[in-house]
Structure formats: structure tokens, C-alpha cells
C-alpha atoms as a PDB file:
ATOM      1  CA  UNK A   1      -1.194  26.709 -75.681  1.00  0.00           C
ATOM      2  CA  UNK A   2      -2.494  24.416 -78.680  1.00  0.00           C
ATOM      3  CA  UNK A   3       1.299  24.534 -80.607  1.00  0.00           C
ATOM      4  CA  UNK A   4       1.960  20.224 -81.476  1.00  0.00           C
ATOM      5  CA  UNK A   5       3.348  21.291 -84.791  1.00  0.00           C
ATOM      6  CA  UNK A   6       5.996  18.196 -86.189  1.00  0.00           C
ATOM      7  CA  UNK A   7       8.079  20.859 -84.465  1.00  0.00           C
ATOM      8  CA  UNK A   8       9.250  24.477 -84.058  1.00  0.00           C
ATOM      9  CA  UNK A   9      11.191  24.381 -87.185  1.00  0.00           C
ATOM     10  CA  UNK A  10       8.149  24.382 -89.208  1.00  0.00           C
ATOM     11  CA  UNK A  11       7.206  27.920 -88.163  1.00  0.00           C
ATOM     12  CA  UNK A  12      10.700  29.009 -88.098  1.00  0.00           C
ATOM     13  CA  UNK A  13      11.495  27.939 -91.451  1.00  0.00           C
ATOM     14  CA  UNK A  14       8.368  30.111 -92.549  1.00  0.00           C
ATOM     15  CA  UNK A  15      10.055  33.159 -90.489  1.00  0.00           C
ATOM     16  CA  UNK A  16      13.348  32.334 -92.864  1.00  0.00           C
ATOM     17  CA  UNK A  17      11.445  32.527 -95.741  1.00  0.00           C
ATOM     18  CA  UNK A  18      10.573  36.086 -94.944  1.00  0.00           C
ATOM     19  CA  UNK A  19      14.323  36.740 -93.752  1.00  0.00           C
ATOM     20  CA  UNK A  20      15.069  35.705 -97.471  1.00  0.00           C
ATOM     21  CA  UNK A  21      12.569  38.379 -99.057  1.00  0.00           C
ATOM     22  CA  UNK A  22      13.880  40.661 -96.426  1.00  0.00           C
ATOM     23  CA  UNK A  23      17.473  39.856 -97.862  1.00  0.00           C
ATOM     24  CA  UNK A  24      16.054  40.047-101.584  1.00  0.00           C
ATOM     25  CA  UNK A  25      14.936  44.044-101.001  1.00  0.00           C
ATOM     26  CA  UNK A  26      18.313  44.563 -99.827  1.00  0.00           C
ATOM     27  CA  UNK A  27      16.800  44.570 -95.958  1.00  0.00           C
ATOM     28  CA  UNK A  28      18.439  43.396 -93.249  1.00  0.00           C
ATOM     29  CA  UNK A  29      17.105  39.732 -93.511  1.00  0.00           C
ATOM     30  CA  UNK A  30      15.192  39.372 -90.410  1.00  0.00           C
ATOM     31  CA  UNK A  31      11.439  37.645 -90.598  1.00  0.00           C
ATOM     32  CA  UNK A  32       8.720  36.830 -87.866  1.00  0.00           C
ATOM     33  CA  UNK A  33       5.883  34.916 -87.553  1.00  0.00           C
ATOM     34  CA  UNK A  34       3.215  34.943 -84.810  1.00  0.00           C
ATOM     35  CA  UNK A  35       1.169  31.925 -83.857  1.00  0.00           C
ATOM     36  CA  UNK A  36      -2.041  31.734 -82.464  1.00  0.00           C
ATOM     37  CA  UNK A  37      -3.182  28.179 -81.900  1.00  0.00           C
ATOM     38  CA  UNK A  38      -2.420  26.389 -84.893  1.00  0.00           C
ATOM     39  CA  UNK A  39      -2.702  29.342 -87.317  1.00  0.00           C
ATOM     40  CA  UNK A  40      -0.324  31.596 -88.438  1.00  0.00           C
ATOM     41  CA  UNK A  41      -1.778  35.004 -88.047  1.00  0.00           C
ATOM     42  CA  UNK A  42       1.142  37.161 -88.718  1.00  0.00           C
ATOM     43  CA  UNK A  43       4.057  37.286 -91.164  1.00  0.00           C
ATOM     44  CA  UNK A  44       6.797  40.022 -91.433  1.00  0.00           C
ATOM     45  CA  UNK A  45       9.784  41.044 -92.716  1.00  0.00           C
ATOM     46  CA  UNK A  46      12.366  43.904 -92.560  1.00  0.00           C
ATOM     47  CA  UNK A  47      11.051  47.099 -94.190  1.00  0.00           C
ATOM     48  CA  UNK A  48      13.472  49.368 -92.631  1.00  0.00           C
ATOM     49  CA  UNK A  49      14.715  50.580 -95.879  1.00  0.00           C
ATOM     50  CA  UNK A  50      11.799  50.118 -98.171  1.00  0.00           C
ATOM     51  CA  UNK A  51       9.690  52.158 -95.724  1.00  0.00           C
ATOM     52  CA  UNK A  52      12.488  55.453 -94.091  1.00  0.00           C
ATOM     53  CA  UNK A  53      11.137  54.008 -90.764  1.00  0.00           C
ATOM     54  CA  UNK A  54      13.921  52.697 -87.961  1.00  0.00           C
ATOM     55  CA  UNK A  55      10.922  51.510 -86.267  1.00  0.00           C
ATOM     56  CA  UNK A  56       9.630  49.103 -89.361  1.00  0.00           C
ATOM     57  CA  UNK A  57      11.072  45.424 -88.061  1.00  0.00           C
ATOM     58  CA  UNK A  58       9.895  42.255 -88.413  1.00  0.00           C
ATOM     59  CA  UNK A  59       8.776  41.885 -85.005  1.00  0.00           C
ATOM     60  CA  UNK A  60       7.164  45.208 -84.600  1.00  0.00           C
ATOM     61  CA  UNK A  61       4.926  44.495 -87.880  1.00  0.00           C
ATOM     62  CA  UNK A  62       3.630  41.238 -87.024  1.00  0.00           C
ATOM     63  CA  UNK A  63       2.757  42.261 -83.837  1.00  0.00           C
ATOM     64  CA  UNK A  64       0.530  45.093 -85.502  1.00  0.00           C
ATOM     65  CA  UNK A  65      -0.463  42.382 -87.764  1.00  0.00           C
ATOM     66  CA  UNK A  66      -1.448  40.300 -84.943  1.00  0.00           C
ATOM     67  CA  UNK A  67      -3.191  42.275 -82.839  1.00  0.00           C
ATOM     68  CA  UNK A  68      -5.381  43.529 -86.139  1.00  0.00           C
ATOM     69  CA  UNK A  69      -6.269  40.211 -86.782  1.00  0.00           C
ATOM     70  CA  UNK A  70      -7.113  39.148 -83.247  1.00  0.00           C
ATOM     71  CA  UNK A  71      -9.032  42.666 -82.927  1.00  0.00           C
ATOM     72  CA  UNK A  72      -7.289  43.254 -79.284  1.00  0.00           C
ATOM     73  CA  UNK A  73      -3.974  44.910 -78.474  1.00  0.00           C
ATOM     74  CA  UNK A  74      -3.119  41.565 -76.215  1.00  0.00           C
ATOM     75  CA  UNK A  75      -1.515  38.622 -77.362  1.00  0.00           C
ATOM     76  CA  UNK A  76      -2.253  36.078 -75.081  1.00  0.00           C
ATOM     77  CA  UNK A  77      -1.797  32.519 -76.520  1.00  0.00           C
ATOM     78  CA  UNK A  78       0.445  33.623 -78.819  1.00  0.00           C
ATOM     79  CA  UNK A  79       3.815  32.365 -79.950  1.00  0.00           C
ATOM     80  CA  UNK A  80       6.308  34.477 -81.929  1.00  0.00           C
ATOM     81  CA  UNK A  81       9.481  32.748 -84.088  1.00  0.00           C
ATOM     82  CA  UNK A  82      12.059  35.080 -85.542  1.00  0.00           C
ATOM     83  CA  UNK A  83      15.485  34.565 -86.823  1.00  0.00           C
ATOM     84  CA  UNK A  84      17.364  36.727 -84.718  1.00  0.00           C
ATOM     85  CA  UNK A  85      17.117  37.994 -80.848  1.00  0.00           C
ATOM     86  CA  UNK A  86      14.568  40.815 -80.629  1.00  0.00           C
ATOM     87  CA  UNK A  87      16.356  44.260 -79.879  1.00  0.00           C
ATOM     88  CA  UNK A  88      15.330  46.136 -77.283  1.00  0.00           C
ATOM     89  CA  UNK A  89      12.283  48.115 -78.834  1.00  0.00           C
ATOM     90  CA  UNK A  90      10.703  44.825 -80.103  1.00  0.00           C
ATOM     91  CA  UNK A  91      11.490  43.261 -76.903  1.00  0.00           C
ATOM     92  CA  UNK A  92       9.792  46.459 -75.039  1.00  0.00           C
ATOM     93  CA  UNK A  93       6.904  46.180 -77.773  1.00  0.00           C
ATOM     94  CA  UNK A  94       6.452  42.122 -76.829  1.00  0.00           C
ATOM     95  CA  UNK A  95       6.130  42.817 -73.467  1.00  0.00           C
ATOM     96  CA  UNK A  96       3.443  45.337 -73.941  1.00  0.00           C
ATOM     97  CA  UNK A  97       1.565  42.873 -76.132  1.00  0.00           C
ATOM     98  CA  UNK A  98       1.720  39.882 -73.263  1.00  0.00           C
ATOM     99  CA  UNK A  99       2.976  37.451 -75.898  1.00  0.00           C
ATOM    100  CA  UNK A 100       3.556  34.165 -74.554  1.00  0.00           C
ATOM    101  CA  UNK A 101       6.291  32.959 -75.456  1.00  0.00           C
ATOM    102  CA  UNK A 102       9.479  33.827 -78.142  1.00  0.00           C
ATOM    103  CA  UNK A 103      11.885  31.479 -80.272  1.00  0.00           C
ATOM    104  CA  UNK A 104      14.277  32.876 -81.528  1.00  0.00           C
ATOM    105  CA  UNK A 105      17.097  31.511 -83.898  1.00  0.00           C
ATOM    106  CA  UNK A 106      20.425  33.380 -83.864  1.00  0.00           C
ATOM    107  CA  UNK A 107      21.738  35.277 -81.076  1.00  0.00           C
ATOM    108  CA  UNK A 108      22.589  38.897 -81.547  1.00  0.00           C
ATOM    109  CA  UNK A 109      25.685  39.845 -79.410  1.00  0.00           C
ATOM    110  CA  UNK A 110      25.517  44.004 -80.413  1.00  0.00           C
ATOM    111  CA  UNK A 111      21.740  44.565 -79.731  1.00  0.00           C
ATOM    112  CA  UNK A 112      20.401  41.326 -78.466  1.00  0.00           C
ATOM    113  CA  UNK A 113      17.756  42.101 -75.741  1.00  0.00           C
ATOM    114  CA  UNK A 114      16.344  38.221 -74.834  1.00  0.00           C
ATOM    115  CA  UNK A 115      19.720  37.866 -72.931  1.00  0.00           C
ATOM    116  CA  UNK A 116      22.658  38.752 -75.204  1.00  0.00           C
ATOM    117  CA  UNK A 117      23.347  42.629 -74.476  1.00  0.00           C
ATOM    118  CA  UNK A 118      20.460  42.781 -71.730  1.00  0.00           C
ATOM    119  CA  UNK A 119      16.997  40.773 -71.000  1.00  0.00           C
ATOM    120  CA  UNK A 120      13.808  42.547 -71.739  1.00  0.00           C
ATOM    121  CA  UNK A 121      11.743  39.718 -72.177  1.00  0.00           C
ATOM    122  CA  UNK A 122      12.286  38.264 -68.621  1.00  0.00           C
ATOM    123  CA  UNK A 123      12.914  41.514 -66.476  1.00  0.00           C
ATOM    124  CA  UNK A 124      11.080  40.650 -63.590  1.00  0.00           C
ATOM    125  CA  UNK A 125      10.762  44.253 -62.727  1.00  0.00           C
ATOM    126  CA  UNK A 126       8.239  44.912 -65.640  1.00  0.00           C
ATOM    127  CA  UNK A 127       4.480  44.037 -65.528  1.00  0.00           C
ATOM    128  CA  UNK A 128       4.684  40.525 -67.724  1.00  0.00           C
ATOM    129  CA  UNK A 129       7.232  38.561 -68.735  1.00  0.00           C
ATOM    130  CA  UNK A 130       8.011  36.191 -72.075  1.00  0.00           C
ATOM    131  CA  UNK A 131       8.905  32.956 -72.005  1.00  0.00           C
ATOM    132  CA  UNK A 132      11.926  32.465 -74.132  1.00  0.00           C
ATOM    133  CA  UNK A 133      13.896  29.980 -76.390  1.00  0.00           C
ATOM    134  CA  UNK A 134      16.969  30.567 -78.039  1.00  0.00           C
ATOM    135  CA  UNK A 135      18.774  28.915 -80.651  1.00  0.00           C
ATOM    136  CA  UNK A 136      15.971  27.513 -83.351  1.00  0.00           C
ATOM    137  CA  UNK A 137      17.919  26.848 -86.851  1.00  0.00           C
ATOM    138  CA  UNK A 138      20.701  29.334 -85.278  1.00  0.00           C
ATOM    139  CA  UNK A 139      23.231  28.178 -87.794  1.00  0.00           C
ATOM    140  CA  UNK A 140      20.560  28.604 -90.826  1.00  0.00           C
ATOM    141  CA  UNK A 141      19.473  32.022 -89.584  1.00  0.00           C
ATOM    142  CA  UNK A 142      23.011  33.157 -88.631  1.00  0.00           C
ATOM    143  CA  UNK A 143      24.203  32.396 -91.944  1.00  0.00           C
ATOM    144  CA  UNK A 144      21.463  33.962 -93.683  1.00  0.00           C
ATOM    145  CA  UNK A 145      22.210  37.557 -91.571  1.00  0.00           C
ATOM    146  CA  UNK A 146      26.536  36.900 -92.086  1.00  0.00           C
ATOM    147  CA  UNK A 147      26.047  36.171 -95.646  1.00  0.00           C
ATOM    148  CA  UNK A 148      24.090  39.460 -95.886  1.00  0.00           C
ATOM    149  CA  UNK A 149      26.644  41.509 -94.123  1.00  0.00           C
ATOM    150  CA  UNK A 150      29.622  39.995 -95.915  1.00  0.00           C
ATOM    151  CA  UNK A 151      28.121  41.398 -99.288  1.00  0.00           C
ATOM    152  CA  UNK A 152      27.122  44.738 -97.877  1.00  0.00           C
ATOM    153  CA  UNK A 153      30.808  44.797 -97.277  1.00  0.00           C
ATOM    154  CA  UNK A 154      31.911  43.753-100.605  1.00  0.00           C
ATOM    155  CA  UNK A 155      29.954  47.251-102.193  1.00  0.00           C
END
């Protein structure tokens, strides 16, 4: 895996950026990024809303992203950062892909599945497993998701 950035927090501050936009279209402010190398090939966002589809999150559209750009449904060498803990159908869908690894930056305690509710990613019962890291700009991308819900509340 060819990832030297400065850091991590490079790509996950480009994964906030698209929670922001997410936030912006009155989305639930979630945004992904998938690596490949040095290059970001995939960038996503919450579309739940915009697009009547319960499947349409971040993860799930970078990873359709991704694997049209690489031209193979596999992503091996591949790195995803998103600002909060896959649920279970992304974490299902990132197994099936074989991605590498996943940072992720807040925890979710309701739907979490990289460890908070269950773990998908390392369930040594399935056919891969994904390396995992937790906690990348968790107070940034926490705040971002609370701040969110706090005005949803407000209407």
C-alpha cells in the first residue's frame, strides 16, 4: 500500500468536505473518499434524500465510483476514509469489494457496524476481512453530524 500522505487527515478532511455538501442539501452529512495509491479515485456524499434511495450513502457510491474507475468489482489496494462508522450494508458492501483497509472518524453507537453495534468489517466468519481505524478527526466529524441533528430538531 503506497499511502505516505503528510497524514490521514489530508484525505479525511477531503471526506468532510463532502460531509459539508452533504449537510448543505439538507443530507445527513456523511462523505467518503477511496484511495488508490496516491490518487483519490472516489468522492461521495449522502444522496439519500436528493435521490428516494435508502441505499444512496456515501460509502456505497464511492465504492461504485471506485470500482468504475478501476474497471474491476475488487478493491484491492484501496483505502476508504469516511466521517462516520459504516452501517451494516456499507460494511457488508466493503467486504464484498475486498477493500483494504477503513478510517473512519466518528463512532456511531445506533448503527455502527466497524465495532460499535456489531463488527462487519472484521467478522472472521466471512470470506475477507478490513483492516480498520477508528477515530480520524472524530471530534470534527462528530460535530459536523450533532450540529446537523440539533437543527433538524429545531424545525
Amino acid at each position: 500500500m503506497d499511502i505516505d500522505f503528510q497524514s490521514h487527515e489530508v484525505m479525511m478532511r477531503e471526506a468532510l468536505k463532502l460531509a459539508r455538501r452533504a449537510a448543505d442539501a439538507d443530507e445527513v452529512p456523511v462523505g467518503a473518499v477511496i484511495v488508490h495509491g496516491r490518487d483519490i479515485i472516489a468522492r461521495a456524499y449522502n444522496q439519500v434524500e436528493m435521490l428516494k434511495d435508502p441505499t444512496a450513502h456515501a460509502e456505497m457510491i464511492a465504492i461504485t465510483q471506485a470500482t468504475n474507475h478501476l474497471g474491476s468489482k475488487w478493491l484491492h489496494e484501496c483505502v476508504m476514509y469516511v466521517t462516520i462508522e459504516p452501517c451494516s450494508m456499507c460494511s457488508g458492501a466493503l467486504v464484498l469489494a475486498r477493500i483494504e483497509k477503513v478510517f473512519f472518524g466518528a463512532a456511531d453507537p445506533k448503527t455502527g457496524a466497524c465495532g460499535s453495534v456489531i463488527d462487519i468489517l472484521r467478522n472472521k466468519d466471512l470470506n475477507h476481512q478490513v483492516d480498520v481505524a477508528g477515530g480520524l478527526l472524530k471530534d470534527e466529524c462528530g460535530a459536523l453530524m450533532s450540529e446537523f441533528f440539533k437543527k433538524k430538531r429545531k424545525k
